[in-house]
Protein backbone atom coordinates (compact mmCIF):
# COMPACT_ATOMS: atom_id res chain seq x y z
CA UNK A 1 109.97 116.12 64.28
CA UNK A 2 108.67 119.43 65.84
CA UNK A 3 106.22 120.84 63.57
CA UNK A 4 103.86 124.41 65.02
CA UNK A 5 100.62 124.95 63.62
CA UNK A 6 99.01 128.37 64.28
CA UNK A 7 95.33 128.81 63.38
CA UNK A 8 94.33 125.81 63.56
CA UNK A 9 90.20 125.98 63.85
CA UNK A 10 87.90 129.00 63.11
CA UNK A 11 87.77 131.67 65.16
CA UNK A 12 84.37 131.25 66.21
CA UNK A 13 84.89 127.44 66.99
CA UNK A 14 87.76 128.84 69.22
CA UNK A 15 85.56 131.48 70.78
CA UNK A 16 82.79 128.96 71.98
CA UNK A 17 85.85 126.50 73.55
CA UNK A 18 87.60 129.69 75.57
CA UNK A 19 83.77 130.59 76.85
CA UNK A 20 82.76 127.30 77.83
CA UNK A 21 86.53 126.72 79.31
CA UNK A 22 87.71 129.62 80.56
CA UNK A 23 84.65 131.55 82.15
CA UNK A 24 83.65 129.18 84.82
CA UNK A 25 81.40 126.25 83.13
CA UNK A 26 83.55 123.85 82.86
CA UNK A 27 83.53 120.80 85.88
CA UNK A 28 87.70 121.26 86.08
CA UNK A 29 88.98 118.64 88.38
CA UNK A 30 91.79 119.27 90.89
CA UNK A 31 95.36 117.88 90.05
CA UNK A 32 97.78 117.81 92.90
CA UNK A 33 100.45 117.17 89.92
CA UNK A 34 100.04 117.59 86.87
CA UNK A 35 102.87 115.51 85.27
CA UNK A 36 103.82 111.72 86.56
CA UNK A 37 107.36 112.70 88.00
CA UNK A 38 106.11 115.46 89.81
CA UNK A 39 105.86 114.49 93.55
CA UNK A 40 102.03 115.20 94.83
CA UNK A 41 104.05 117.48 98.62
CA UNK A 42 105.66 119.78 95.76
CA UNK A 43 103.35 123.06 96.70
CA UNK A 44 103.69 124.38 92.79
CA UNK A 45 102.99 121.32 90.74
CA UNK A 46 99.25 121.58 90.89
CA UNK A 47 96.46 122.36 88.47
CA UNK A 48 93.14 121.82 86.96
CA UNK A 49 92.17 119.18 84.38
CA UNK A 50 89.01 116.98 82.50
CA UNK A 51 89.32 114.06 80.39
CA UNK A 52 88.11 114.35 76.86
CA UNK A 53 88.98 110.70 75.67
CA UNK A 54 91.33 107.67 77.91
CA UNK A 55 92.67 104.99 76.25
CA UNK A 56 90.87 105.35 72.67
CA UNK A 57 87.68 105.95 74.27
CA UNK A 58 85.80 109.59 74.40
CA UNK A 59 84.16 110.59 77.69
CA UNK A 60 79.99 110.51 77.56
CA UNK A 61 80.44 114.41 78.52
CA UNK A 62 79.32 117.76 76.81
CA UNK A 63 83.26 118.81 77.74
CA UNK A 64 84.18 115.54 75.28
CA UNK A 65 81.39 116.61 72.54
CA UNK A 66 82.73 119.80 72.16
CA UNK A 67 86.37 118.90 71.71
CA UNK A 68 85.30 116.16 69.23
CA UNK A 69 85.57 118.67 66.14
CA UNK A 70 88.67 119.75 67.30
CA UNK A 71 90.50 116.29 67.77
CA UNK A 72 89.58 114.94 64.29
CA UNK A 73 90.91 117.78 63.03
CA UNK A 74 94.05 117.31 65.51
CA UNK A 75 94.05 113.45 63.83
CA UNK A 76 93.60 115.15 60.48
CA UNK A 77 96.66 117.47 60.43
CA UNK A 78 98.60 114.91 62.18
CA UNK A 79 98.45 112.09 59.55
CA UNK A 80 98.07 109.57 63.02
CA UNK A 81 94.51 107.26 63.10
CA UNK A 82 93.56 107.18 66.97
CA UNK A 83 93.03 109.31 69.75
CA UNK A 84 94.61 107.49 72.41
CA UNK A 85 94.50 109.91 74.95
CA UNK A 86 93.16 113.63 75.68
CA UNK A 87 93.05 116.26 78.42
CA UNK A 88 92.41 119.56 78.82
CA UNK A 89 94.18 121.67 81.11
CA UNK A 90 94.76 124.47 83.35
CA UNK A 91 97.98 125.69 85.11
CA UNK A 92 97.49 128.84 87.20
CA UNK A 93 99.37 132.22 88.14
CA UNK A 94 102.74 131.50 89.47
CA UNK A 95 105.36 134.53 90.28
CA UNK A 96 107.59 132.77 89.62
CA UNK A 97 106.95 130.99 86.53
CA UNK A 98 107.33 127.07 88.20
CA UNK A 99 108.34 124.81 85.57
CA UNK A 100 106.87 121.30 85.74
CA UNK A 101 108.79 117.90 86.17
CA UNK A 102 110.29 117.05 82.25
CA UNK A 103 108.08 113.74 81.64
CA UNK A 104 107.00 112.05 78.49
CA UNK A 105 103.34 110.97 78.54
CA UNK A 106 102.96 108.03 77.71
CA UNK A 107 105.33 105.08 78.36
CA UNK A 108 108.45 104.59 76.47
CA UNK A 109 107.07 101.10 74.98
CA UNK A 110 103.98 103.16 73.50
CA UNK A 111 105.16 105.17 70.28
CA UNK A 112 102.83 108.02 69.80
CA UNK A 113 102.37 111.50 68.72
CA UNK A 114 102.39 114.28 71.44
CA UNK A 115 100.09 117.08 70.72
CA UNK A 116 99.25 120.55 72.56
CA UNK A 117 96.35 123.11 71.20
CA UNK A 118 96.95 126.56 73.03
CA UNK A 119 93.22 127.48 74.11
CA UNK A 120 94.22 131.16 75.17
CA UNK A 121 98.03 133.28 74.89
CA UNK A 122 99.53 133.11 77.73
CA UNK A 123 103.34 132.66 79.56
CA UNK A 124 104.35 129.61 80.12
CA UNK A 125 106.45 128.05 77.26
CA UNK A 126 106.25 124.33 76.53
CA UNK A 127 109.91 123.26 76.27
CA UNK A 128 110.71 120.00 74.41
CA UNK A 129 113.89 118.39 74.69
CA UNK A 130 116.16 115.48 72.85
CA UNK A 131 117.10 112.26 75.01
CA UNK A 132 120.19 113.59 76.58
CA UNK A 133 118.36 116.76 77.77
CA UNK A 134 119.76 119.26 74.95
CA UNK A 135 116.88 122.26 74.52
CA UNK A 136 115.44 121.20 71.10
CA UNK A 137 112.58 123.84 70.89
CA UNK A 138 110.52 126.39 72.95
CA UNK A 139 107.13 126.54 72.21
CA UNK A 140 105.57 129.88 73.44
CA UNK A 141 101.45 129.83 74.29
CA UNK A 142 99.41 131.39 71.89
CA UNK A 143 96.10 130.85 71.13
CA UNK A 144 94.76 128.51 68.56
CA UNK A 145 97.92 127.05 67.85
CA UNK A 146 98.85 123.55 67.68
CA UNK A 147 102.69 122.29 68.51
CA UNK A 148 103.23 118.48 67.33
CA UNK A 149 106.58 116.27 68.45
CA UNK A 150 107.32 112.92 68.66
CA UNK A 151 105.83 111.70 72.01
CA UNK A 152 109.17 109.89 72.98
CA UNK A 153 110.82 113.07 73.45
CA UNK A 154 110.76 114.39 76.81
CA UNK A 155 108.82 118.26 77.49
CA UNK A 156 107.41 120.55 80.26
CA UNK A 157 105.76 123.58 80.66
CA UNK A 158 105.69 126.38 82.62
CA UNK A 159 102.49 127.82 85.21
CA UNK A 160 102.28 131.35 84.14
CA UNK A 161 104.02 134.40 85.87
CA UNK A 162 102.05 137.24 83.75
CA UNK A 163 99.08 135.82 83.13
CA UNK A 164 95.91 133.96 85.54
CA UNK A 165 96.15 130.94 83.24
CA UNK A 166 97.73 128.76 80.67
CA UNK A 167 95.12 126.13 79.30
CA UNK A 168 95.41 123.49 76.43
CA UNK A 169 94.76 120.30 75.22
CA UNK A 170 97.39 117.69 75.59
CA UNK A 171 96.32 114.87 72.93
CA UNK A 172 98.24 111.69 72.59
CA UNK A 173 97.80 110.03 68.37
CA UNK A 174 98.68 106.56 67.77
């Protein structure tokens, strides 16, 4: 199950997440890798993140507050109960367009729904593939849209090569 969603929130609920997010206010934390099989010495794997909610549990933070809206709305279009886990984040300019270690995000034990909301349009497509590593779907960034898979099936993404950023929200929905 691969299932896009584009439009997702208002515009102007959209416009005060890209200000906050992309113009320098947000507290964005440094990620020497920004998937688990990525090895921390690869120079490319890096980028920029902030938890929104860990294990079922929202972060006491304005960043968390102002997601909330858009989560329950993630839960609502998804048909899943729980937040288990959320992050925004930010992969920077890359000539050449590194693509990121293919992972899954949660363990294989932990059946859950794999979510991404596009905060801006950028480069970088999100790739999702089936368990013996056939291409099932490329997912291009575009703002306000929201991509939803089956977390068990491995993905990546790319850091952009025409653009300064790609940021989203990866959500995890038990």
């Amino acid at each position: 199950m691969i299932e896009i969603f584009d439009d997702l929130i208002p515009y102007s609920y959209l416009e005060d997440i890209q200000n906050y997010f992309l113009n320098g206010n947000a507290p964005w934390t440094f990620m020497p890798s920004m998937t688990y099989g990525e090895e921390e010495g690869d120079m490319e794997s890096f980028g920029l993140s902030i938890s929104i909610c860990n294990h079922g549990r929202f972060e006491q933070t304005y960043q968390a507050t102002l997601l909330k809206g858009l989560l329950y709305t993630i839960l609502e279009q998804t048909g899943q109960k729980e937040i288990f886990r959320s992050r925004i984040d930010m992969t920077l300019y890359n000539p050449d367009g590194y693509r990121h270690e293919v992972h899954t995000d949660l363990p294989d034990n932990m059946k859950n729904i794999t979510t991404i909301f596009y905060v801006n349009d950028s480069d970088g497509d999100t790739l999702i593939y089936n368990d013996t590593g056939h291409l099932l779907k490329a997912v291009k960034p575009r703002q306000n849209r929201l991509l939803v898979f089956d977390g068990s099936l491995p993905h990546t993404g790319h850091s952009p090569s025409n653009h300064k950023s790609r940021v989203l929200i990866n959500t995890n929905c038990m």
